[in-house]
C-alpha atoms as a PDB file:
ATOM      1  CA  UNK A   1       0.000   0.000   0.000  1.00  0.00           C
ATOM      2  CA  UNK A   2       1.271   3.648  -1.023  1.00  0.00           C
ATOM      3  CA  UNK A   3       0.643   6.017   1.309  1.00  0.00           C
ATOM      4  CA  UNK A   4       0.746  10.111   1.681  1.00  0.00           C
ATOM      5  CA  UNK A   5       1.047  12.271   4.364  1.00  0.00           C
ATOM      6  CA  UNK A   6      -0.864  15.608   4.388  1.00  0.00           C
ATOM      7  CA  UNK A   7       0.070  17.885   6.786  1.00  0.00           C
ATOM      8  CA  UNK A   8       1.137  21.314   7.023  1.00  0.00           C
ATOM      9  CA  UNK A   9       3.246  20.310  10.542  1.00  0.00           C
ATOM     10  CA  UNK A  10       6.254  18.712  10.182  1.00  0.00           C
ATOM     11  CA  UNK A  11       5.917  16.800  13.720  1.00  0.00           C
ATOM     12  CA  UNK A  12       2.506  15.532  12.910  1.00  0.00           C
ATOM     13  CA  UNK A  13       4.322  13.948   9.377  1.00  0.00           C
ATOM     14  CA  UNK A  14       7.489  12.945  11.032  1.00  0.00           C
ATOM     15  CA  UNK A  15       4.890  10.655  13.967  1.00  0.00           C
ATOM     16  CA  UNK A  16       3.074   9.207  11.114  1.00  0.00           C
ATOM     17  CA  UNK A  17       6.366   7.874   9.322  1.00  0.00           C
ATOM     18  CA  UNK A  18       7.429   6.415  12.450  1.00  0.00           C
ATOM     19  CA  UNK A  19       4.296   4.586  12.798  1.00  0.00           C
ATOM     20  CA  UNK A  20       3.908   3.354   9.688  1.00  0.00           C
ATOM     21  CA  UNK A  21       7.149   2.187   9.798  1.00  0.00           C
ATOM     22  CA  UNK A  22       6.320  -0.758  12.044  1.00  0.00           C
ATOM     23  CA  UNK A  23       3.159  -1.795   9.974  1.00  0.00           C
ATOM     24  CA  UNK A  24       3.018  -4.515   7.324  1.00  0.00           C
ATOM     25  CA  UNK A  25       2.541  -3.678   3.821  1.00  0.00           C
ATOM     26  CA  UNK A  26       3.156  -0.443   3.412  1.00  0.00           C
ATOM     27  CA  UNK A  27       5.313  -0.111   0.032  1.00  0.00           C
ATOM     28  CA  UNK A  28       5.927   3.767   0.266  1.00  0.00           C
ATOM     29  CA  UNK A  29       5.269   7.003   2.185  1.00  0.00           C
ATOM     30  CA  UNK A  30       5.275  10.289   1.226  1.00  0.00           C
ATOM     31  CA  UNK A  31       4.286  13.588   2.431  1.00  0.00           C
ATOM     32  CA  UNK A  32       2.905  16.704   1.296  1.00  0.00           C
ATOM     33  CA  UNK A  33       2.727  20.151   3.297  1.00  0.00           C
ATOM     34  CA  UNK A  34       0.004  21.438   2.107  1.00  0.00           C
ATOM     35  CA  UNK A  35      -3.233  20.886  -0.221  1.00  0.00           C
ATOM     36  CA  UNK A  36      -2.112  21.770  -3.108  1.00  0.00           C
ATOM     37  CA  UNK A  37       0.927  19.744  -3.105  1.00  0.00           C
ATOM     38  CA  UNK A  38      -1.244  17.510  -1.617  1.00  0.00           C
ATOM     39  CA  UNK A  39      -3.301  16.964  -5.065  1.00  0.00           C
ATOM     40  CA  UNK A  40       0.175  17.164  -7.137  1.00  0.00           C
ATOM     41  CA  UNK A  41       1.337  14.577  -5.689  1.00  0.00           C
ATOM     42  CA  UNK A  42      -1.563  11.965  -5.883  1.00  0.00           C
ATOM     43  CA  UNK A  43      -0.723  12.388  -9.737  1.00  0.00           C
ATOM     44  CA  UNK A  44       3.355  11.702  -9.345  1.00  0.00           C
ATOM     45  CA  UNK A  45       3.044   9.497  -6.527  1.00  0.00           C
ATOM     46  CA  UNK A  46      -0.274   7.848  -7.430  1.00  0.00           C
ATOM     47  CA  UNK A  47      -0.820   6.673  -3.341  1.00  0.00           C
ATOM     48  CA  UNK A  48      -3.831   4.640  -2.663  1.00  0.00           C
ATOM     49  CA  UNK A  49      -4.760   6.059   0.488  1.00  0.00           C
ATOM     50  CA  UNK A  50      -4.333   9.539   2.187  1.00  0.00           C
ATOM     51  CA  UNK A  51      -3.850  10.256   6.006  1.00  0.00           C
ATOM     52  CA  UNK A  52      -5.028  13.677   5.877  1.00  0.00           C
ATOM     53  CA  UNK A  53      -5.147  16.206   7.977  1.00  0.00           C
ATOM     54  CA  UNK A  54      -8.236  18.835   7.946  1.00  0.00           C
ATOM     55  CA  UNK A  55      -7.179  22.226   9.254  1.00  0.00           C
ATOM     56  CA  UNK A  56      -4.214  23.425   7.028  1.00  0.00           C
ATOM     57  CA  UNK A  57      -3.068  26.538   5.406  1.00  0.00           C
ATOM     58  CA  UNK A  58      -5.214  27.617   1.786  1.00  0.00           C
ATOM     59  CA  UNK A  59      -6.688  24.295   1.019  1.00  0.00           C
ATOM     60  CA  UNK A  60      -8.101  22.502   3.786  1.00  0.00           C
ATOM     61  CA  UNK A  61      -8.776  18.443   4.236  1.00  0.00           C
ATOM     62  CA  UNK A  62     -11.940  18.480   3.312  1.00  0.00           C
ATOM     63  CA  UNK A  63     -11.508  20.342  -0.145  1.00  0.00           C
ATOM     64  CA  UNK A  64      -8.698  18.167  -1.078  1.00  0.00           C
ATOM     65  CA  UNK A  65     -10.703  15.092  -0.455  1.00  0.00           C
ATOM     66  CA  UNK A  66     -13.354  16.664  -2.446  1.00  0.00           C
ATOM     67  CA  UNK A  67     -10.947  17.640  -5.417  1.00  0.00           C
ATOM     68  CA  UNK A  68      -9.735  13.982  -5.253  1.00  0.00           C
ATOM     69  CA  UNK A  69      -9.599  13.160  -9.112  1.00  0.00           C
ATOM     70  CA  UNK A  70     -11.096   9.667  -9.767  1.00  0.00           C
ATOM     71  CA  UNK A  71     -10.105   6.724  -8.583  1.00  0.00           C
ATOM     72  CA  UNK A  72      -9.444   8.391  -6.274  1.00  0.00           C
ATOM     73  CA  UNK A  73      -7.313   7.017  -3.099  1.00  0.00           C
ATOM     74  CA  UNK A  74      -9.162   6.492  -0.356  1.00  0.00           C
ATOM     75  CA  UNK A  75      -8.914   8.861   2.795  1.00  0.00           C
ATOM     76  CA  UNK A  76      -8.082   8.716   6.529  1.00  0.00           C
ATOM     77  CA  UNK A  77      -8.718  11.866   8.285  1.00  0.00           C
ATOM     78  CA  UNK A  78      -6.423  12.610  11.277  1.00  0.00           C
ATOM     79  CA  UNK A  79      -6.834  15.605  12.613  1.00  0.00           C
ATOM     80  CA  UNK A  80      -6.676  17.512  16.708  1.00  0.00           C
ATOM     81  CA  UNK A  81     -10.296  18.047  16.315  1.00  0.00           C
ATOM     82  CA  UNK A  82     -13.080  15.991  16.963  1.00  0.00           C
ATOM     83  CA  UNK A  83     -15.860  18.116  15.708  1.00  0.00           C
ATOM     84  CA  UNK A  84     -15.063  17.405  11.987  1.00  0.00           C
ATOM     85  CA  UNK A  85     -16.071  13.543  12.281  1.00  0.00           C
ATOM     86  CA  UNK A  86     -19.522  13.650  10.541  1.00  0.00           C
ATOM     87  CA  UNK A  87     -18.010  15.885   8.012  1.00  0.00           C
ATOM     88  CA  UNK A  88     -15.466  13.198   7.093  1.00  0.00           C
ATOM     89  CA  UNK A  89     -17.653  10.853   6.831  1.00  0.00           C
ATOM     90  CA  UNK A  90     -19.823  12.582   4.491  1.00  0.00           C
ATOM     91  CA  UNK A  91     -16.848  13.065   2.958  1.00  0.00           C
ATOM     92  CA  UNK A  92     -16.687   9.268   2.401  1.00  0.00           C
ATOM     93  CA  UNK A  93     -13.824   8.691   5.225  1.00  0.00           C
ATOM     94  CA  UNK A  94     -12.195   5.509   5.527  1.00  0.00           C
ATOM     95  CA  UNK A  95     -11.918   6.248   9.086  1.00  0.00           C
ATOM     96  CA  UNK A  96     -11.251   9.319  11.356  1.00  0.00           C
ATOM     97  CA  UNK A  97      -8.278   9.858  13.828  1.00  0.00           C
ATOM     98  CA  UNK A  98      -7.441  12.224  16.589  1.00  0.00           C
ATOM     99  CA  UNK A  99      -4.064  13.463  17.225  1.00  0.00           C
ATOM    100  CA  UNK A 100      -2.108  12.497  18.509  1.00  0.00           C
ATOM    101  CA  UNK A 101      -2.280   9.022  16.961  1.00  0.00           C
ATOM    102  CA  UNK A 102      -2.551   6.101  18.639  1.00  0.00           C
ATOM    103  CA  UNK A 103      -0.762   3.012  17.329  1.00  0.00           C
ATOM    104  CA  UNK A 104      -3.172   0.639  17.781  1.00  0.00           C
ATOM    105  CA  UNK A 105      -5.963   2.909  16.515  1.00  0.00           C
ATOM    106  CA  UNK A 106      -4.015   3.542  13.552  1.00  0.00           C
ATOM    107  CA  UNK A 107      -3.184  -0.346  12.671  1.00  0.00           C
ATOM    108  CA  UNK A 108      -7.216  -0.483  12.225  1.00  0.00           C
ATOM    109  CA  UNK A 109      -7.368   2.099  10.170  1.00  0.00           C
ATOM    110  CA  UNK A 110      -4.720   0.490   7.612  1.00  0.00           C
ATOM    111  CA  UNK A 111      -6.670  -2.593   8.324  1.00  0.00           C
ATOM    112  CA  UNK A 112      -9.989  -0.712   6.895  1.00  0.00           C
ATOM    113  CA  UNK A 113      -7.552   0.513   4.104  1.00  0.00           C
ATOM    114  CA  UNK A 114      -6.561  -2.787   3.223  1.00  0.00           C
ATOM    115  CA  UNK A 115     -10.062  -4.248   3.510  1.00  0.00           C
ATOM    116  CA  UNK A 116     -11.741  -1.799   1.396  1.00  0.00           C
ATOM    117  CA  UNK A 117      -8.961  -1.602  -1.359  1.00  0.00           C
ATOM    118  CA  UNK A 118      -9.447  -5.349  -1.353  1.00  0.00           C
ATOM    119  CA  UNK A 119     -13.379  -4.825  -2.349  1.00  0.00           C
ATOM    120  CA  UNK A 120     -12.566  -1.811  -4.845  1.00  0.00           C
ATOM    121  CA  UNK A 121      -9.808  -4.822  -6.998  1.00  0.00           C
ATOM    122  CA  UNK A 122     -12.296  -7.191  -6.466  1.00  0.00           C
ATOM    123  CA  UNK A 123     -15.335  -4.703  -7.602  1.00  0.00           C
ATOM    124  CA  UNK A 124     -13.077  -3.699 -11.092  1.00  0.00           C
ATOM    125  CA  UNK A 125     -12.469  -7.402 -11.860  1.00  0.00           C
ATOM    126  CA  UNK A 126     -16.150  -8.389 -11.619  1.00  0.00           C
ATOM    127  CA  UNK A 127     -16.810  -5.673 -13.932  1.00  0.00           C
ATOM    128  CA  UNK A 128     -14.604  -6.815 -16.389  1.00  0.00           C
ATOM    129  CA  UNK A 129     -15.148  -8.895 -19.913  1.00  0.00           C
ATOM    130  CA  UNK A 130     -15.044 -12.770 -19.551  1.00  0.00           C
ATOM    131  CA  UNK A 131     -11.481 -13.757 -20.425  1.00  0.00           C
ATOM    132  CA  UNK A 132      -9.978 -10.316 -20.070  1.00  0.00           C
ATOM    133  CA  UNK A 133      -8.190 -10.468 -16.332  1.00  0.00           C
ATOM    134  CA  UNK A 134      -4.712 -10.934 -18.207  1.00  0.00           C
ATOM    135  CA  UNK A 135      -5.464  -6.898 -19.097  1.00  0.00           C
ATOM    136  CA  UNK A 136      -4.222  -4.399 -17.004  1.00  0.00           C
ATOM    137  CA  UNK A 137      -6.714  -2.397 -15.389  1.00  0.00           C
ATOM    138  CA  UNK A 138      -8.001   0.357 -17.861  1.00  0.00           C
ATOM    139  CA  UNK A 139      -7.499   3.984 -16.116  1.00  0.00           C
ATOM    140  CA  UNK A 140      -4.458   2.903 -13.593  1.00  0.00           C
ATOM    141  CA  UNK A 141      -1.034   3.333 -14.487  1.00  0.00           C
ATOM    142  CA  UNK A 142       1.127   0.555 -13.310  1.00  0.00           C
ATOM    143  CA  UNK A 143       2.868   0.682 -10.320  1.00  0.00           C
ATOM    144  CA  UNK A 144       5.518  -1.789 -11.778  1.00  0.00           C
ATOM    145  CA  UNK A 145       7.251  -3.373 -15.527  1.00  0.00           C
ATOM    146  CA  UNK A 146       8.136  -6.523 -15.490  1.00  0.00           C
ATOM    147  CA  UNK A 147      10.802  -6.682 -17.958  1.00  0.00           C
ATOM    148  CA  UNK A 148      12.221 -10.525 -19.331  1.00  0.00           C
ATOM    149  CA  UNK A 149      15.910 -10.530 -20.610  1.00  0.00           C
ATOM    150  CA  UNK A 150      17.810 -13.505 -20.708  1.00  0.00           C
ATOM    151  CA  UNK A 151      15.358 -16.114 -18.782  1.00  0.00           C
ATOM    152  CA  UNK A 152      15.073 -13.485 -15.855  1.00  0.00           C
ATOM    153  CA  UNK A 153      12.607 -11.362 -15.601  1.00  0.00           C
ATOM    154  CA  UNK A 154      12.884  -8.163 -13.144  1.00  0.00           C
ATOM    155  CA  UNK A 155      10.242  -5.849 -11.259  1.00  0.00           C
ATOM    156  CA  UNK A 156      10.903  -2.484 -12.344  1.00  0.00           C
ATOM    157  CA  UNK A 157       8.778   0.491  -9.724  1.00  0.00           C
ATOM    158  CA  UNK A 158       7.696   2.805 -11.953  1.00  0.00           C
ATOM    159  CA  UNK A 159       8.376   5.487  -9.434  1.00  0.00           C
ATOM    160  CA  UNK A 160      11.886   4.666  -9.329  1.00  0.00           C
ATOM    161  CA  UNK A 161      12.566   5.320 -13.096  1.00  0.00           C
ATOM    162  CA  UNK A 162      14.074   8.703 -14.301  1.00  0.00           C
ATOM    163  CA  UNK A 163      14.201   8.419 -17.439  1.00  0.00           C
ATOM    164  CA  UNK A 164      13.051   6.419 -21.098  1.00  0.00           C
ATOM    165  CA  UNK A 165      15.279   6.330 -23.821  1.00  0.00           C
ATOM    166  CA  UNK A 166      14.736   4.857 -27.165  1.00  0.00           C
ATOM    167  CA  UNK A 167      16.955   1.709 -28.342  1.00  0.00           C
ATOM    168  CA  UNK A 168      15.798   0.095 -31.896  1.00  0.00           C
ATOM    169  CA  UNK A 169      12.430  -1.687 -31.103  1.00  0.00           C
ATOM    170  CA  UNK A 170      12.952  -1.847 -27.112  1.00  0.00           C
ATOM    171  CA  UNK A 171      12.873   1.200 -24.549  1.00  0.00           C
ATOM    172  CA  UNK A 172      16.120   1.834 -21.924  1.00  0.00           C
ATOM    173  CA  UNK A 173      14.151   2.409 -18.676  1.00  0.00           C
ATOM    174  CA  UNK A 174      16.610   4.458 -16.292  1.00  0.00           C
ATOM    175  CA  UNK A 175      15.981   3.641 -12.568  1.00  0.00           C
ATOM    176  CA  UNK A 176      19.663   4.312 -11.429  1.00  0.00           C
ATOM    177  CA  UNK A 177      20.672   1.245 -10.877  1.00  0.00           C
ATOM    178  CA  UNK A 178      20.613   0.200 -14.500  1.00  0.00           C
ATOM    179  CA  UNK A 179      18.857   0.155 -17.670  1.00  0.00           C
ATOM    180  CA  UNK A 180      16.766  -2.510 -18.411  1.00  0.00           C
ATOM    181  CA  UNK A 181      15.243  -3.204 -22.105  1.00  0.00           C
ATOM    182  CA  UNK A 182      11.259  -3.220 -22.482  1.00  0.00           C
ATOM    183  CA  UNK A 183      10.114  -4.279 -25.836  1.00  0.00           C
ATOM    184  CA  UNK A 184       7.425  -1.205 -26.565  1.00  0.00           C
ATOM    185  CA  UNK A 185       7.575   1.901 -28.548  1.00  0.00           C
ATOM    186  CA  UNK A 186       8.462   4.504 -26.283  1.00  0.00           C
ATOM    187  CA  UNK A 187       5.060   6.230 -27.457  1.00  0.00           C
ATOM    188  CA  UNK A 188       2.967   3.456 -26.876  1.00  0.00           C
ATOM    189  CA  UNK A 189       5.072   3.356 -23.007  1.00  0.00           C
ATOM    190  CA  UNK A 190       4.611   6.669 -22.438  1.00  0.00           C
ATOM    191  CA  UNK A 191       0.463   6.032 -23.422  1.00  0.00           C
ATOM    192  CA  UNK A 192       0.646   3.268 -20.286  1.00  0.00           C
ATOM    193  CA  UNK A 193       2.930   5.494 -17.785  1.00  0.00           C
ATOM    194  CA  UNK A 194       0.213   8.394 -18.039  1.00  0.00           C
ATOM    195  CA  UNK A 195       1.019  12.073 -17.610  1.00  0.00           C
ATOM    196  CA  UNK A 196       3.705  11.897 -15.202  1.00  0.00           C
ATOM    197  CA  UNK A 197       6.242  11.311 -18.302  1.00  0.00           C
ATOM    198  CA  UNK A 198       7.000  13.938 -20.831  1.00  0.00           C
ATOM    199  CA  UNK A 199       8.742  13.550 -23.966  1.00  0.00           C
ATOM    200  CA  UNK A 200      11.806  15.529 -24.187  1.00  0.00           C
ATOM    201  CA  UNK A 201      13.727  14.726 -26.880  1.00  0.00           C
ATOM    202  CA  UNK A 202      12.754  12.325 -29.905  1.00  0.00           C
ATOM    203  CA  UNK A 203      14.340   9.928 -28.370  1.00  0.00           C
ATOM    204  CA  UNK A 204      13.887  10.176 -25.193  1.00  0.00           C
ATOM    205  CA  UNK A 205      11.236  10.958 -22.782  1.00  0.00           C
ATOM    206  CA  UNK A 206      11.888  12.081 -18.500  1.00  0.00           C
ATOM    207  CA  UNK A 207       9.783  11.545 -15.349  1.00  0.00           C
ATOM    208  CA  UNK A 208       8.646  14.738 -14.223  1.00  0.00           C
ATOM    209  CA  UNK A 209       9.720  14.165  -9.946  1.00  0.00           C
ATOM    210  CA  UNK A 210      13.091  13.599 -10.914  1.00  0.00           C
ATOM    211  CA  UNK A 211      13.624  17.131 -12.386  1.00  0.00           C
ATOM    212  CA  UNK A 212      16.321  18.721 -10.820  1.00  0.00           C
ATOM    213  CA  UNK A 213      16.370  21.841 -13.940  1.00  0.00           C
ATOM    214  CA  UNK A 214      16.702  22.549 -17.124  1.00  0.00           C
ATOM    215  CA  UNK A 215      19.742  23.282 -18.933  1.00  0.00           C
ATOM    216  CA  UNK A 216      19.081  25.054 -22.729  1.00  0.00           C
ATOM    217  CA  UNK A 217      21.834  26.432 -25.641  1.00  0.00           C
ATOM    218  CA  UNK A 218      21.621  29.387 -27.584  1.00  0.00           C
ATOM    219  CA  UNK A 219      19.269  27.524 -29.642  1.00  0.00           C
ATOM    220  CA  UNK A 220      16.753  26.227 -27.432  1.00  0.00           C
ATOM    221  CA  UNK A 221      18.265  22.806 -27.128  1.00  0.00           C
ATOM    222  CA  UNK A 222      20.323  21.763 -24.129  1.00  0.00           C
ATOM    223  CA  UNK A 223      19.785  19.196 -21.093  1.00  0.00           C
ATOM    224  CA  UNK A 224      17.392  18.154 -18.130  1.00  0.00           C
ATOM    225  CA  UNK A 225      19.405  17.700 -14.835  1.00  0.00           C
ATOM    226  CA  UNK A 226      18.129  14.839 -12.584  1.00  0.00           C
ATOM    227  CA  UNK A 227      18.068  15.722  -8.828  1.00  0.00           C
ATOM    228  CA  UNK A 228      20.107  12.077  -8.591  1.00  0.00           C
ATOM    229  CA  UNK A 229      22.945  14.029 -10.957  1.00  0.00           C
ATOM    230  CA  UNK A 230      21.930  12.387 -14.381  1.00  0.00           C
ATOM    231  CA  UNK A 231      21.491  14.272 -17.922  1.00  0.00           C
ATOM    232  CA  UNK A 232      18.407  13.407 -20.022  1.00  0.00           C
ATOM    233  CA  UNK A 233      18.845  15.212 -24.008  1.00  0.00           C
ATOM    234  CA  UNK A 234      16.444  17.989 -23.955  1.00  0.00           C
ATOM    235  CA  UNK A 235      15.445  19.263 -28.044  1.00  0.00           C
ATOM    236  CA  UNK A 236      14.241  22.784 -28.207  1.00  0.00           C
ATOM    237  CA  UNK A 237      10.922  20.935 -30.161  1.00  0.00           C
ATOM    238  CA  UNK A 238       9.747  19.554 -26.602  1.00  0.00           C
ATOM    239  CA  UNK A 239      11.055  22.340 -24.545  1.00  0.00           C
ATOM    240  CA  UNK A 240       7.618  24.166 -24.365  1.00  0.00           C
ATOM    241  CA  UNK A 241       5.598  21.226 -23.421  1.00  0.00           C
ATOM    242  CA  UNK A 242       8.117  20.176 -21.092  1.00  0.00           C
ATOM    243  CA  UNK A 243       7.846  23.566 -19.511  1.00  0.00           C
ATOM    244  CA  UNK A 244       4.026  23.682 -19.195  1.00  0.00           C
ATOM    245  CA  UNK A 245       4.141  20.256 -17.621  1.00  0.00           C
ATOM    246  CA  UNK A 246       6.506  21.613 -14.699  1.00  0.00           C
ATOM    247  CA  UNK A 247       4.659  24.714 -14.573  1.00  0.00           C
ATOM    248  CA  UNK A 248       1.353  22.646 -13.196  1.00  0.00           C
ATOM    249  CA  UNK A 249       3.473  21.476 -10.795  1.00  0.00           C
ATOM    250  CA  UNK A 250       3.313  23.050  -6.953  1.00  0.00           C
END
């Protein structure tokens, strides 16, 4: 389960982490200070549930879990007040904690995560065409390639690639620690990986959380930096897009 934090308090994020890092099944955390980086990063980070907190700063809990693009992840509410409960559950709430968070109390609300993300896979697979369950799941981007070479075939996270690059009738997916092969058109990839990836070179396409800046010539070409210290080619044809796309980013 992928998990974000809301909160504009750094303690209140920094207790969470801790606790959730002596649960089972949790495959990532991250956090977000606000609501609008909030709702940025439930496109990069693609989390299926939010612990959320209800009074911040500009956007409050409550708007962000009604701005919650669909599917959208489900939502815990933790929060100092207790007035806000039948709110939250209008809101469709998972479940509703009070700070500061208990352990326990917060091991049944994962267990209610887990339980009800069960009934949503369960819910999309029922709907589906006889014969079709070999499909991926129309809407989601995938968490994970698997990607065969040589009789072994490797998991690939999707969050931890940087970059795609173009290699005869395969794709080079960048994750840092190598550079595996996927036999796809990178166009047809970047259909599957959804928005997150932007083409920025012919060749080559770059994962927008990675972006450290960009790097352009006198003529408009030039290079993206990766925050990890990598260069992606950057052509001054997919500059503009590239831009926009970091632009609608907190």
């Amino acid at each position: 389960m992928r998990i974000l934090i809301v909160d504009d308090e750094r303690p209140a994020r920094d207790r969470l982490r801790r606790l959730l890092a002596g649960q089972d099944g949790i495959e990532a955390v991250d956090e977000a200070r606000d609501g609008l980086e909030a709702l940025a990063k439930v496109a990069t980070f693609q989390p299926d549930a939010l612990l959320l907190d209800i009074q911040m700063p500009g956007i409050g809990g409550l708007d962000v879990a009604a701005s919650l693009p669909a599917p959208a992840p489900l939502v815990v509410f933790v929060t100092a007040y207790d007035d806000y409960a039948l709110r939250a559950f209008d809101a469709s709430a998972v479940d509703y904690l009070l700070k500061p968070c208990d352990p326990a109390r917060l091991a049944r609300a994962l267990a209610r995560l887990r339980e009800r993300l069960g009934e949503r896979l369960r819910e999309r697979l029922d709907a589906r065409p006889a014969g079709s369950r070999h499909v991926p799941l129309a809407g989601l981007p995938p968490r994970q390639l698997l990607v065969t070479e040589r009789g072994v075939t490797r998991i690939v996270r999707v969050a931890d690639i940087r970059w795609l690059e173009t290699a005869d009738n395969y794709v080079a997916l960048h994750d840092g620690a190598a550079a595996p092969l996927l036999r796809q058109t990178l166009a047809g990839l970047l259909d599957t990986l959804g928005p997150a990836f932007i083409r920025c070179h012919r060749r080559a396409a770059v994962h927008l959380p990675w972006i450290d800046r960009l790097v352009a010539n006198d003529k408009g070409d030039g290079q993206v930096m990766l925050k990890d210290g990598g260069t992606v080619p950057l052509s001054r044809q997919y500059r503009p897009t590239l831009l926009a796309a970091l632009a609608a980013l907190p």
